[in-house]
N, C-alpha and C. Protein backbone atom coordinates (compact mmCIF):
# COMPACT_ATOMS: atom_id res chain seq x y z
N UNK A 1 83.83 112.94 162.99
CA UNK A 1 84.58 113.80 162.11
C UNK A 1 85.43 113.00 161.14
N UNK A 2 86.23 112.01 161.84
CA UNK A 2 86.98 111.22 160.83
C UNK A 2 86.25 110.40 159.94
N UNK A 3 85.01 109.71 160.50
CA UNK A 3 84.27 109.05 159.00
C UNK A 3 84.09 110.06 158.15
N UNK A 4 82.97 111.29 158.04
CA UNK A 4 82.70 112.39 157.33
C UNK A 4 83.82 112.47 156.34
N UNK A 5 84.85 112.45 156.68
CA UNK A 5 86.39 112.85 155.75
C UNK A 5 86.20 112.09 155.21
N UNK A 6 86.30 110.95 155.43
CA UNK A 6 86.53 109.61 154.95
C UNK A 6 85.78 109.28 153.87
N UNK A 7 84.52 109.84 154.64
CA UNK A 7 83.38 109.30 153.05
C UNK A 7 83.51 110.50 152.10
N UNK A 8 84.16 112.02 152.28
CA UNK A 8 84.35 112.81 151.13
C UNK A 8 85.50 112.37 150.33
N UNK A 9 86.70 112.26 151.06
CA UNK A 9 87.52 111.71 150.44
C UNK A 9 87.79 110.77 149.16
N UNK A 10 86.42 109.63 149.90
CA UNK A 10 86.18 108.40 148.83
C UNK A 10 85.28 108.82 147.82
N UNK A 11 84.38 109.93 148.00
CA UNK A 11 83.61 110.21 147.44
C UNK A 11 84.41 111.32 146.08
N UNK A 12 84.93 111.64 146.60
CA UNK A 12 86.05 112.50 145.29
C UNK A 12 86.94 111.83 144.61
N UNK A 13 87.58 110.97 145.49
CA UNK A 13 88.27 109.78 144.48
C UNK A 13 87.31 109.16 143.49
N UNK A 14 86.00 108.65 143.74
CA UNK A 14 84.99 108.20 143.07
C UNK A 14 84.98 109.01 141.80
N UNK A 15 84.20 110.78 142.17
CA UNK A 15 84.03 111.52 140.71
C UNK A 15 85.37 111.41 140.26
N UNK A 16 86.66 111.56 140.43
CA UNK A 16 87.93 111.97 139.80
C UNK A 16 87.97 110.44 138.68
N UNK A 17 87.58 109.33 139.17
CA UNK A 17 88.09 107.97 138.52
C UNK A 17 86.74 107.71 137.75
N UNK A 18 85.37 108.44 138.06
CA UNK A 18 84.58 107.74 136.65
C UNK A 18 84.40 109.36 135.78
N UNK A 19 85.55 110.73 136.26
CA UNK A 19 85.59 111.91 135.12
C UNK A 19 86.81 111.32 134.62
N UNK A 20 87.46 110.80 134.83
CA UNK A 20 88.69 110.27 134.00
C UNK A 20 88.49 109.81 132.51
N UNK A 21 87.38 108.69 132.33
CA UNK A 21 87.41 108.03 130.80
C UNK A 21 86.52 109.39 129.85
N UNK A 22 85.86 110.22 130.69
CA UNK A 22 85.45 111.03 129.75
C UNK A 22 86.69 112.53 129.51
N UNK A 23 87.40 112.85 130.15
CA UNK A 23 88.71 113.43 129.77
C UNK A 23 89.64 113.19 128.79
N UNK A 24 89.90 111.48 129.34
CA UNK A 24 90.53 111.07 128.04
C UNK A 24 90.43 111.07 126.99
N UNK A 25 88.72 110.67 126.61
CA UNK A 25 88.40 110.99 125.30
C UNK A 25 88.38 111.72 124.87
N UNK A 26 88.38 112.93 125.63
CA UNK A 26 87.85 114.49 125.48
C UNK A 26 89.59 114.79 124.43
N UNK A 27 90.68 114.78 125.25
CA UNK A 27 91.94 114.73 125.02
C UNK A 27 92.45 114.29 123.64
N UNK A 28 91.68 113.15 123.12
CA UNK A 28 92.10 112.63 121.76
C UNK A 28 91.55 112.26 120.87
N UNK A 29 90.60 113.91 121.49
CA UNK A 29 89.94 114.22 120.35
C UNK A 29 90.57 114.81 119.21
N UNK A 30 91.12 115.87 119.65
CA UNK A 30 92.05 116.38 118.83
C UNK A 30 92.02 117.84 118.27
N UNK A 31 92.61 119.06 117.62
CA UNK A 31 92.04 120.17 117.80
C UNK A 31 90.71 119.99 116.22
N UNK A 32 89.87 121.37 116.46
CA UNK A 32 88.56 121.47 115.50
C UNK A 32 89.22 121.73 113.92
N UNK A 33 90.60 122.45 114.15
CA UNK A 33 91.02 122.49 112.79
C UNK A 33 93.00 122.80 112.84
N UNK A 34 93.07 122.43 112.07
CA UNK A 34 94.87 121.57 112.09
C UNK A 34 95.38 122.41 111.13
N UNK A 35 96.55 123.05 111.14
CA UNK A 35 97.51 122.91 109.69
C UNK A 35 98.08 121.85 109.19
N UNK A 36 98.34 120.99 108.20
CA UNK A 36 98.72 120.12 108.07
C UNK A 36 100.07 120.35 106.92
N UNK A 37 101.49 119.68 107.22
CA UNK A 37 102.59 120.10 106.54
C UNK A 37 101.93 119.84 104.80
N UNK A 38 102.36 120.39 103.94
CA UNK A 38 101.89 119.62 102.53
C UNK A 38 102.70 119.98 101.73
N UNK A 39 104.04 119.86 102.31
CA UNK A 39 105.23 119.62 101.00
C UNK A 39 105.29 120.72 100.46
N UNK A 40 106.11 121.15 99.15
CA UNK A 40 106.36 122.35 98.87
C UNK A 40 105.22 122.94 97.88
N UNK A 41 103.55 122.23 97.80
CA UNK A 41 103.07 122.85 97.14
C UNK A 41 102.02 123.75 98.30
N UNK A 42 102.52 123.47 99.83
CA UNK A 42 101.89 124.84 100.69
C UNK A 42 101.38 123.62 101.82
N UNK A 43 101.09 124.65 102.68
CA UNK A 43 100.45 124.12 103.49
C UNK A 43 98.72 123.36 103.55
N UNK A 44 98.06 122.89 104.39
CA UNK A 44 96.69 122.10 103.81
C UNK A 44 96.15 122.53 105.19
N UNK A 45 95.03 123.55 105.12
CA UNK A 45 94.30 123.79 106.25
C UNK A 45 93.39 122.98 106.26
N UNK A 46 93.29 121.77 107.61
CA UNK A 46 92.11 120.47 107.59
C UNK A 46 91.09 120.40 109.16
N UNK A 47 90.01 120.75 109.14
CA UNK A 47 88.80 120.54 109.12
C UNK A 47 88.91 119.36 109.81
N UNK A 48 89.48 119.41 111.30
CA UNK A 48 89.36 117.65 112.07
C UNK A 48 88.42 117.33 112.49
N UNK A 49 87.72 118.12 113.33
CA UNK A 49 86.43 118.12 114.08
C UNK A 49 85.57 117.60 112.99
N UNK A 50 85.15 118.20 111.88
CA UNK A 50 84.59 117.67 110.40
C UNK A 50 84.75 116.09 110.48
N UNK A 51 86.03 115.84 110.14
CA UNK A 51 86.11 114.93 109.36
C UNK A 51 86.02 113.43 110.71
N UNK A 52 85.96 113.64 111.98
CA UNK A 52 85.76 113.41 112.97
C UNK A 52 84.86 112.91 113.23
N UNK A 53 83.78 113.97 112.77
CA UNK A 53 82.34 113.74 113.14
C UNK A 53 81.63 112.65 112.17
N UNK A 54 82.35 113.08 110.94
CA UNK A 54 81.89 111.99 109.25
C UNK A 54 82.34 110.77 109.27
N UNK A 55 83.76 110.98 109.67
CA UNK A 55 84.19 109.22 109.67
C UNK A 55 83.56 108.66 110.82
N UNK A 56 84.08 108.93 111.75
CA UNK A 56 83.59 108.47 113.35
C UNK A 56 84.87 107.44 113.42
N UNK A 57 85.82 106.87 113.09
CA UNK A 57 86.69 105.95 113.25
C UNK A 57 88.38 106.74 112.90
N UNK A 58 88.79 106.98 113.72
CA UNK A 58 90.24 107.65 113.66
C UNK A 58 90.87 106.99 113.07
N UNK A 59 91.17 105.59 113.15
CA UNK A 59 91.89 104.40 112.37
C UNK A 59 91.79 104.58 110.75
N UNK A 60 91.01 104.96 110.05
CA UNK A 60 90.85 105.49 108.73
C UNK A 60 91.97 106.41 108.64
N UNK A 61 92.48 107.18 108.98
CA UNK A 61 93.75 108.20 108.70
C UNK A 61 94.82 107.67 109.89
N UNK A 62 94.28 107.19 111.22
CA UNK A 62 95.59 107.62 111.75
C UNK A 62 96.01 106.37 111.54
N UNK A 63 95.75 105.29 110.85
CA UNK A 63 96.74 103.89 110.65
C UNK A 63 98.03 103.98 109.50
N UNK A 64 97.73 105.38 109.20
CA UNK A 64 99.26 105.73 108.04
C UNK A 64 99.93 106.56 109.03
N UNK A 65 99.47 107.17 109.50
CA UNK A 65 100.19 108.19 110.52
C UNK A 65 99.77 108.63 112.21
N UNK A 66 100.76 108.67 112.91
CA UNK A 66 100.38 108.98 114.18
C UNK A 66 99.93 110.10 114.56
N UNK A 67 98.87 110.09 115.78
CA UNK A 67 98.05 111.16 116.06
C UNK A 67 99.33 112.16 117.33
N UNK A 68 100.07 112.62 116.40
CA UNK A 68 100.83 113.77 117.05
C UNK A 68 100.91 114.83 116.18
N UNK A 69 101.37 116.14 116.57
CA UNK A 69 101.44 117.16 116.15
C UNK A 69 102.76 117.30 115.16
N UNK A 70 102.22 117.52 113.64
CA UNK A 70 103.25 117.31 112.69
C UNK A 70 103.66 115.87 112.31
N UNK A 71 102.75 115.31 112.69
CA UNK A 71 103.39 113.70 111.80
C UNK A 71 103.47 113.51 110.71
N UNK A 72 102.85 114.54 109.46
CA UNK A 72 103.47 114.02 108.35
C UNK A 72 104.71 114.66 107.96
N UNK A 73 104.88 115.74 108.37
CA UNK A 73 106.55 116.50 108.02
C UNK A 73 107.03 115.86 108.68
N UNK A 74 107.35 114.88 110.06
CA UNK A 74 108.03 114.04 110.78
C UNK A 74 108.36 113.18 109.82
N UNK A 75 107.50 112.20 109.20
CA UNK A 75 107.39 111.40 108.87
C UNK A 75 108.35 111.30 107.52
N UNK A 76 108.21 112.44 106.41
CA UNK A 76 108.53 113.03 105.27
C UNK A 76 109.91 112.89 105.64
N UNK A 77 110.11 113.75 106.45
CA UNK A 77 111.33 114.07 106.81
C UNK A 77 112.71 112.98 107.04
N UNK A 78 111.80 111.66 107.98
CA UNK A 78 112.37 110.00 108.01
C UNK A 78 112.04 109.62 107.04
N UNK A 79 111.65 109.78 105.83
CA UNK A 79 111.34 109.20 104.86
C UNK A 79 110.52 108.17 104.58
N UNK A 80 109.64 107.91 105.83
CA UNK A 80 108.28 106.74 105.99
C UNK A 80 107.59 107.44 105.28
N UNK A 81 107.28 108.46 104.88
CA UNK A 81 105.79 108.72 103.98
C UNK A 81 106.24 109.24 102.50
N UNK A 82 105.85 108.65 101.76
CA UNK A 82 105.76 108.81 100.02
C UNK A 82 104.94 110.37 100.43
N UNK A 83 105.88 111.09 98.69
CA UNK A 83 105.34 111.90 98.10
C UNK A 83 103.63 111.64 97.50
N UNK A 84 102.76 112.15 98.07
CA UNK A 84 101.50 112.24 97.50
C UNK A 84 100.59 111.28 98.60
N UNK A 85 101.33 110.23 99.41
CA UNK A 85 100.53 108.97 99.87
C UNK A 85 99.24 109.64 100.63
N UNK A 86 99.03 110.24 101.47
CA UNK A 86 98.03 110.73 102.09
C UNK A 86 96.92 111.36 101.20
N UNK A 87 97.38 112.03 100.24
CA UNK A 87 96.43 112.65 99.51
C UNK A 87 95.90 111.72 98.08
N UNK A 88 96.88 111.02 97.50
CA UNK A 88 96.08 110.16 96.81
C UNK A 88 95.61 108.86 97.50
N UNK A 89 95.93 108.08 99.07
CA UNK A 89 95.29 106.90 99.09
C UNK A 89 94.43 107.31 100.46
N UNK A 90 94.10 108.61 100.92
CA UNK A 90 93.77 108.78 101.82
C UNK A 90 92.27 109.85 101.43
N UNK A 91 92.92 111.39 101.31
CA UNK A 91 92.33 112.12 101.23
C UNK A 91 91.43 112.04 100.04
N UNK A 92 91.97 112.04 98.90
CA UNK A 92 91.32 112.34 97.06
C UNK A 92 90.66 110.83 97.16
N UNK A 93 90.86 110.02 98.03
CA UNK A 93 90.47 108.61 97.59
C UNK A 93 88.82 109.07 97.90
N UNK A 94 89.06 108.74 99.11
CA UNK A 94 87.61 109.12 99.60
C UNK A 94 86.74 110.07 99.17
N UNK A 95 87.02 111.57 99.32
CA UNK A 95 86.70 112.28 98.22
C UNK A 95 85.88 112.06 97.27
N UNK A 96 86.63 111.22 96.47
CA UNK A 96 86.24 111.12 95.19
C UNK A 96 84.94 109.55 94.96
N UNK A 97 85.11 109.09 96.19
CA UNK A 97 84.25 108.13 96.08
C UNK A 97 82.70 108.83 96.75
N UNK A 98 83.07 109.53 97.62
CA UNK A 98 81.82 110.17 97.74
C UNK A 98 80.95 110.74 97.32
N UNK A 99 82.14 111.62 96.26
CA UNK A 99 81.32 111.87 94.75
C UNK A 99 80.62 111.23 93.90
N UNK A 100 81.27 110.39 93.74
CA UNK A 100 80.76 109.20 92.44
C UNK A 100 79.87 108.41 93.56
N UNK A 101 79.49 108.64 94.81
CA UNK A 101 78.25 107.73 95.20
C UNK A 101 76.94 109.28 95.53
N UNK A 102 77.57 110.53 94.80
CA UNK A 102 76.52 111.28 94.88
C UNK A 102 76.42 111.93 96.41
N UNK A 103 76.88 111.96 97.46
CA UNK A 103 77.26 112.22 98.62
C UNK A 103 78.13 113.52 99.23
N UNK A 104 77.97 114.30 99.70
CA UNK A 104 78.81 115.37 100.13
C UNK A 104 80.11 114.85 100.25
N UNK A 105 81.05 116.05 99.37
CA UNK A 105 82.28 115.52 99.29
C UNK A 105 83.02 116.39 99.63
N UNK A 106 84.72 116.17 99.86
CA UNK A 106 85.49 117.48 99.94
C UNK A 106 86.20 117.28 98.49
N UNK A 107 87.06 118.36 98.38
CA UNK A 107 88.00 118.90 97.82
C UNK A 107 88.54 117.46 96.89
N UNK A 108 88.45 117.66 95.28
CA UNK A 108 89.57 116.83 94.75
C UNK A 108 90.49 116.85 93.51
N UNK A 109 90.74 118.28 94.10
CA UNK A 109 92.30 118.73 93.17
C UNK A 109 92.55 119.23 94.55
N UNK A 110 94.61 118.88 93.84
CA UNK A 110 95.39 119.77 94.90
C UNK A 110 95.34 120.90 95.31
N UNK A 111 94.74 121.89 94.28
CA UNK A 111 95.10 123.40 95.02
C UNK A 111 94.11 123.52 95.59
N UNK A 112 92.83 123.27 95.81
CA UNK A 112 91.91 123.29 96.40
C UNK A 112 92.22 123.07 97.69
N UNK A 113 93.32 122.38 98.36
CA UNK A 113 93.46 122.26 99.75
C UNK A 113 94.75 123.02 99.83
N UNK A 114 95.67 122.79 99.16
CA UNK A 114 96.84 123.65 99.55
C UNK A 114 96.72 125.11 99.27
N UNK A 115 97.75 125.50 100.53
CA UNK A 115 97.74 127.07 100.54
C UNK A 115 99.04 127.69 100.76
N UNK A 116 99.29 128.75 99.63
CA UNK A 116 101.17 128.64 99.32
C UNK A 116 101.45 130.06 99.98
């Protein structure tokens, strides 16, 4: 009786520690679609899961800003993030290069993403 335990025991510790790295990832992933603060010309409804799937490298956006909820009004707010920085060296950048390489692109005027 006591081995039997023993080997379920270990045997559940086992699934719990190799479902772990796929949770985690699962976790930061992040939600399929975000409000994002966008200053007083409205808010910016963004398409994460999208842009997720296209980049494949989080480090492309989240090396200006941290992957928490509201980091750029945080940020705005401490005064680490310039007026416009995300959208002209981030968002419209890319954008617009995707265009000019002929490539599915998003949005590249402001009102097109903001929503007042």
């Amino acid at each position: 009786m006591k081995r039997s335990a023993l080997i379920a025991s270990i045997a559940c510790a086992l699934l719990f520690v190799l479902a772990l790295p796929a949770a985690t990832l699962a976790a930061k992933q992040g939600a399929d679609n975000i409000t994002i603060f966008g200053g007083s010309r409205g808010k910016v409804p963004f398409p994460h899961a999208h842009h997720q799937a296209r980049l494949k490298d989080c480090n492309i956006c989240h090396s200006v800003f941290p992957q928490e909820v509201d980091a750029m009004r945080k940020m705005k707010e401490k005064g680490t993030l310039k007026s416009k920085q995300v959208m002209n060296l981030q968002c419209i950048k890319c954008h617009k290069a995707d265009k000019k390489a002929g490539k599915p692109h998003g949005p590249v005027t402001c009102s097109t993403c903001h929503v007042r």
